[in-house]
PDB file of N, CA and C in Angstrom:
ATOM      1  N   UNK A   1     122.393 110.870  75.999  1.00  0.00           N
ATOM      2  CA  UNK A   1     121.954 112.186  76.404  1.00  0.00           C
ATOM      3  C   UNK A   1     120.791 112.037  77.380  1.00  0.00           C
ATOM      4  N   UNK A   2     120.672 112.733  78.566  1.00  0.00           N
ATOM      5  CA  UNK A   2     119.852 112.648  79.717  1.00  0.00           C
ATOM      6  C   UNK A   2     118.818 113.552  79.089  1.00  0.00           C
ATOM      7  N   UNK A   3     117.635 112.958  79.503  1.00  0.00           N
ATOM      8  CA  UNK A   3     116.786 114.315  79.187  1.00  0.00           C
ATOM      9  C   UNK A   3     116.210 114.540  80.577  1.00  0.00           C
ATOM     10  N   UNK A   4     115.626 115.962  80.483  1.00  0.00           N
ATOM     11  CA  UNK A   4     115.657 116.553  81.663  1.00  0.00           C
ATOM     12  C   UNK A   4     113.954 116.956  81.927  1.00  0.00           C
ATOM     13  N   UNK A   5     113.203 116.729  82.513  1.00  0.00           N
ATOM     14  CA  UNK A   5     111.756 116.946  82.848  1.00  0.00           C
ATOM     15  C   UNK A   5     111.658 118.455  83.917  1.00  0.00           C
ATOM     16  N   UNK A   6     111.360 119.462  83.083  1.00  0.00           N
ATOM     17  CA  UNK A   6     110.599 120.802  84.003  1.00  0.00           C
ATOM     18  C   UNK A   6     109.125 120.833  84.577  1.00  0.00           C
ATOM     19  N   UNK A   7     109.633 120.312  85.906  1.00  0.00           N
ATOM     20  CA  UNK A   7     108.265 120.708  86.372  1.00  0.00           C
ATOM     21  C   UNK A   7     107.602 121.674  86.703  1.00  0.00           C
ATOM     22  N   UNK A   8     108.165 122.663  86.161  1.00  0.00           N
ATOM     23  CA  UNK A   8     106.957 124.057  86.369  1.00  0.00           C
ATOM     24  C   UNK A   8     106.945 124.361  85.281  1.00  0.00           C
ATOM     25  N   UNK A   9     106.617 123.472  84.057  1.00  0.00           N
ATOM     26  CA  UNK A   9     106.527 123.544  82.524  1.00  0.00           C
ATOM     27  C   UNK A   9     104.497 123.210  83.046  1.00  0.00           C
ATOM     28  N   UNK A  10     103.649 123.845  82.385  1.00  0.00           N
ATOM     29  CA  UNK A  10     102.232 123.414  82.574  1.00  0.00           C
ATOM     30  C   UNK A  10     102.177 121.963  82.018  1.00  0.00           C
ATOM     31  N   UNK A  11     102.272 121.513  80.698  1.00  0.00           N
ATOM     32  CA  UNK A  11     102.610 120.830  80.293  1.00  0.00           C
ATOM     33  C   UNK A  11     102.913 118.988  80.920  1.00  0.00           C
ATOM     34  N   UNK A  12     103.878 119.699  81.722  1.00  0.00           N
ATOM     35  CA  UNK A  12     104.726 118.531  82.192  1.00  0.00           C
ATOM     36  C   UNK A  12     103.512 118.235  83.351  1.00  0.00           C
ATOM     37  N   UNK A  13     103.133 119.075  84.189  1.00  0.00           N
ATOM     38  CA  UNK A  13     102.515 119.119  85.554  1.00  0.00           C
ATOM     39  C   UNK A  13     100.905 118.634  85.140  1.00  0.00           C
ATOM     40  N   UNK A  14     100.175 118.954  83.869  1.00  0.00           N
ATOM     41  CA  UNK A  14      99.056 118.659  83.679  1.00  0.00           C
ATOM     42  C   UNK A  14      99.496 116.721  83.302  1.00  0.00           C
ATOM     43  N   UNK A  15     100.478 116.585  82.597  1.00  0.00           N
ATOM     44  CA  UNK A  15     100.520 115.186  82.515  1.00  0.00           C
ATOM     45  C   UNK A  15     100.848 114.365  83.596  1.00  0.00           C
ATOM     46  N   UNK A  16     101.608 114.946  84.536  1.00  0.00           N
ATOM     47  CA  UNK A  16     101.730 114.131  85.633  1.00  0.00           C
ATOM     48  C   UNK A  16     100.627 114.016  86.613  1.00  0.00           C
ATOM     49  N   UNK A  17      99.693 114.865  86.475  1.00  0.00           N
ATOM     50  CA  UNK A  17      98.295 114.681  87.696  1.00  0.00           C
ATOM     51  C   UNK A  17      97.252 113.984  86.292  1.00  0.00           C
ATOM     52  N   UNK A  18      97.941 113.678  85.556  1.00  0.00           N
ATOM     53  CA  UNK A  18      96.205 112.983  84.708  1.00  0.00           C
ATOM     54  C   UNK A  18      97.053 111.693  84.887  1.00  0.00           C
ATOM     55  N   UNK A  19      98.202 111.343  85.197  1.00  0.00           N
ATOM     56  CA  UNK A  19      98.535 110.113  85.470  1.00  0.00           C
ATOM     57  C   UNK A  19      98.376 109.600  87.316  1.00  0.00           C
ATOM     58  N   UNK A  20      98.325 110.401  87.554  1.00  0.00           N
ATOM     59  CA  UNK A  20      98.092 109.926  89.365  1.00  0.00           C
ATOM     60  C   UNK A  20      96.467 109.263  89.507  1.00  0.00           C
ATOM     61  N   UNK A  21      96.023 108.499  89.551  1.00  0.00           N
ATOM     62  CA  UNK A  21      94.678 108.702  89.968  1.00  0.00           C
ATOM     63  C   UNK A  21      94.631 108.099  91.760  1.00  0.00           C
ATOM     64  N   UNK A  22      93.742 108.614  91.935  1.00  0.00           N
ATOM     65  CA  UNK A  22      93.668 108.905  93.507  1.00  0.00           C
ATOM     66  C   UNK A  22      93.133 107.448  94.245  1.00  0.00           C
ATOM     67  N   UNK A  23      93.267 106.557  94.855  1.00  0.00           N
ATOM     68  CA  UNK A  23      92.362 105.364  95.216  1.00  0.00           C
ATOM     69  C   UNK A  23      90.846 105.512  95.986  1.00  0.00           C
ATOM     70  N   UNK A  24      89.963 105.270  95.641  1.00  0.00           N
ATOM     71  CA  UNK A  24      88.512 105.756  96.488  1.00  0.00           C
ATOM     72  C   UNK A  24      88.786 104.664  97.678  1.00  0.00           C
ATOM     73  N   UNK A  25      88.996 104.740  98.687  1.00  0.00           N
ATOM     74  CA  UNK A  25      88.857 104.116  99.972  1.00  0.00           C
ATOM     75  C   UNK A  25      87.832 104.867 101.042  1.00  0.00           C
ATOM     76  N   UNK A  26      87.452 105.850 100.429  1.00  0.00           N
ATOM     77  CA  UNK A  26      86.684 106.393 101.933  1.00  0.00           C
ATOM     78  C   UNK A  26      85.695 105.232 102.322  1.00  0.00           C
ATOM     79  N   UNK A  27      84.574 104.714 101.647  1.00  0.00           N
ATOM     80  CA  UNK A  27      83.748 103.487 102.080  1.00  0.00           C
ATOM     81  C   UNK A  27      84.054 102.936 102.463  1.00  0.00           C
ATOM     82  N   UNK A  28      85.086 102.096 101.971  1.00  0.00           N
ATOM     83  CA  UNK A  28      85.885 101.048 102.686  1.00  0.00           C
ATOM     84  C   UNK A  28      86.637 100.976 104.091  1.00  0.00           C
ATOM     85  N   UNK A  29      87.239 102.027 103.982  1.00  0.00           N
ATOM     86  CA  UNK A  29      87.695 102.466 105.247  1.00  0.00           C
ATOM     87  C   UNK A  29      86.705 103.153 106.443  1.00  0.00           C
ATOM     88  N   UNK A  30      86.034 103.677 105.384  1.00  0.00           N
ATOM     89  CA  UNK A  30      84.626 104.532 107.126  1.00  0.00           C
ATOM     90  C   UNK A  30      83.947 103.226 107.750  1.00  0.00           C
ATOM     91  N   UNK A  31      83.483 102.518 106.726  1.00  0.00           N
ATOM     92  CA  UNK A  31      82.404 101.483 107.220  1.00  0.00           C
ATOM     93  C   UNK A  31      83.232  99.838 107.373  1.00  0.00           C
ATOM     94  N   UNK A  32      84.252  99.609 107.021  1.00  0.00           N
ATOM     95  CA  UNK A  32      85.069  98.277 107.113  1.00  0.00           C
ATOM     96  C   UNK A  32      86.511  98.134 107.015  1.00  0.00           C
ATOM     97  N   UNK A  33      86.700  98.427 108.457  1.00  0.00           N
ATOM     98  CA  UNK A  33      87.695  99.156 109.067  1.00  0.00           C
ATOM     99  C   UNK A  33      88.376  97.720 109.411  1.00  0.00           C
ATOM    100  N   UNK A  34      89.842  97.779 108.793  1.00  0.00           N
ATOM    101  CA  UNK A  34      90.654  96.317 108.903  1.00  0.00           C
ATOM    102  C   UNK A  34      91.949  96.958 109.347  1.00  0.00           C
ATOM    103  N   UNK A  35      92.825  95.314 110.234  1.00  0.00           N
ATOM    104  CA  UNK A  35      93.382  95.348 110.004  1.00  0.00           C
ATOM    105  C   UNK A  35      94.699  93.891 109.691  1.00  0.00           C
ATOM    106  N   UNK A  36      95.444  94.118 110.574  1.00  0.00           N
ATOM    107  CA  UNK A  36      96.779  93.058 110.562  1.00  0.00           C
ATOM    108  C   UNK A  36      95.674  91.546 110.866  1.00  0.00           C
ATOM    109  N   UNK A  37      95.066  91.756 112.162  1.00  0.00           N
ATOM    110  CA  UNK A  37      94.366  90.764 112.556  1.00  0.00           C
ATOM    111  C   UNK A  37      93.612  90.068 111.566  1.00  0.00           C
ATOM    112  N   UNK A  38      92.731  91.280 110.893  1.00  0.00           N
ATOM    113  CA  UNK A  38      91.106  90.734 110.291  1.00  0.00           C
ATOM    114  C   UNK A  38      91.578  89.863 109.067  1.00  0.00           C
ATOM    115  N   UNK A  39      92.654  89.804 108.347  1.00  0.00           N
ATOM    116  CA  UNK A  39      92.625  89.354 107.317  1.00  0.00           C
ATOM    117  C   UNK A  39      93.215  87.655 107.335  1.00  0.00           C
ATOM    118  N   UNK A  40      92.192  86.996 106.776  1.00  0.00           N
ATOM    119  CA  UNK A  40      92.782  85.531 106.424  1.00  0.00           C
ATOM    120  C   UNK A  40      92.565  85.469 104.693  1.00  0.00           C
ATOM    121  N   UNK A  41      93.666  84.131 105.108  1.00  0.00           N
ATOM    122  CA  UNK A  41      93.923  83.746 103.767  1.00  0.00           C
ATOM    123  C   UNK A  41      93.227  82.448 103.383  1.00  0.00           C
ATOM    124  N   UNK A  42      92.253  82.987 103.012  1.00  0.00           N
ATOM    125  CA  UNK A  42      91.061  81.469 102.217  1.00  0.00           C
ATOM    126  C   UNK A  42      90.203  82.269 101.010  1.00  0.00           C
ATOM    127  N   UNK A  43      89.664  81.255  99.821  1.00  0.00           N
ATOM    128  CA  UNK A  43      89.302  81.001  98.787  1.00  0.00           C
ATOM    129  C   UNK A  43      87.810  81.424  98.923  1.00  0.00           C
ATOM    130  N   UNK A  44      87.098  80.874  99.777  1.00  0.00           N
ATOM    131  CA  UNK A  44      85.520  80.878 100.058  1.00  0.00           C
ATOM    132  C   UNK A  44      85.618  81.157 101.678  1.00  0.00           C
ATOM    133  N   UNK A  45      83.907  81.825 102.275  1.00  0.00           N
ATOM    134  CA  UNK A  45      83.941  82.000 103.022  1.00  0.00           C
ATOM    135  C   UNK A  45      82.363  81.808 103.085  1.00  0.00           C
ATOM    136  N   UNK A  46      81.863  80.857 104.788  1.00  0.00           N
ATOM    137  CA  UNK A  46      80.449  80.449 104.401  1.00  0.00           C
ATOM    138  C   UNK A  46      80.079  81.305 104.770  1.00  0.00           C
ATOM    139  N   UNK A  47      78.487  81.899 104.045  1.00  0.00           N
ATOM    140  CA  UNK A  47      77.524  82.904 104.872  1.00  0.00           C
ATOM    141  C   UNK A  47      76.343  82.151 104.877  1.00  0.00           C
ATOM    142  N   UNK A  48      75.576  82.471 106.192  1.00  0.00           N
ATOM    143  CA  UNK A  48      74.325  82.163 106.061  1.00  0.00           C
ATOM    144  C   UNK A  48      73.334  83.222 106.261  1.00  0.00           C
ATOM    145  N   UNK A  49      72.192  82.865 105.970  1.00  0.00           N
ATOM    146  CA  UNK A  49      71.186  84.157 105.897  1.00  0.00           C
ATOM    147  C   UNK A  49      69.622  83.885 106.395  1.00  0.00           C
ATOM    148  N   UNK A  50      69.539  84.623 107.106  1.00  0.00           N
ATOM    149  CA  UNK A  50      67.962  84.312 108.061  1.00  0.00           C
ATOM    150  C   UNK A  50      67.296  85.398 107.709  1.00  0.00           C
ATOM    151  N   UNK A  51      66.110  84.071 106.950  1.00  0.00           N
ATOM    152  CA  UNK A  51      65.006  84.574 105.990  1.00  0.00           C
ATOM    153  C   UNK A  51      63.640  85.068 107.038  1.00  0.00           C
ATOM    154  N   UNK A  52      63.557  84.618 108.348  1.00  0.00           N
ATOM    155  CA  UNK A  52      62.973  84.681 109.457  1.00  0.00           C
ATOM    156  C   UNK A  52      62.252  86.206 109.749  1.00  0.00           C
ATOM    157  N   UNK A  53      63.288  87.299 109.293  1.00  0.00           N
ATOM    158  CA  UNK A  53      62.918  88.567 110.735  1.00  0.00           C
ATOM    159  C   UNK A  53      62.597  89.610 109.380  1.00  0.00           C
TER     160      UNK A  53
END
């Protein structure tokens, strides 16, 4: 037996948006903006830092 999901049941519609959650990318995307290019594939990456200024 198929069961059948009403989506204009409240019910049904309140459970399906408490299951969506939304991804926060705005930061990521406003301020570190990637793409096809920027990304490599390595483990570590060196930084250095000037204690100077």
């Amino acid at each position: 037996m198929a069961s059948e999901l009403n989506f204009f049941d409240t019910y049904v519609l309140m459970a399906i948006t408490e299951e969506i959650v939304p991804q926060q990318t705005f930061f990521k995307d406003r301020y570190f903006p990637t793409g096809e290019g920027d990304i490599f594939a390595c483990d570590k990456v060196q930084f250095t830092r000037d204690y100077t200024g």
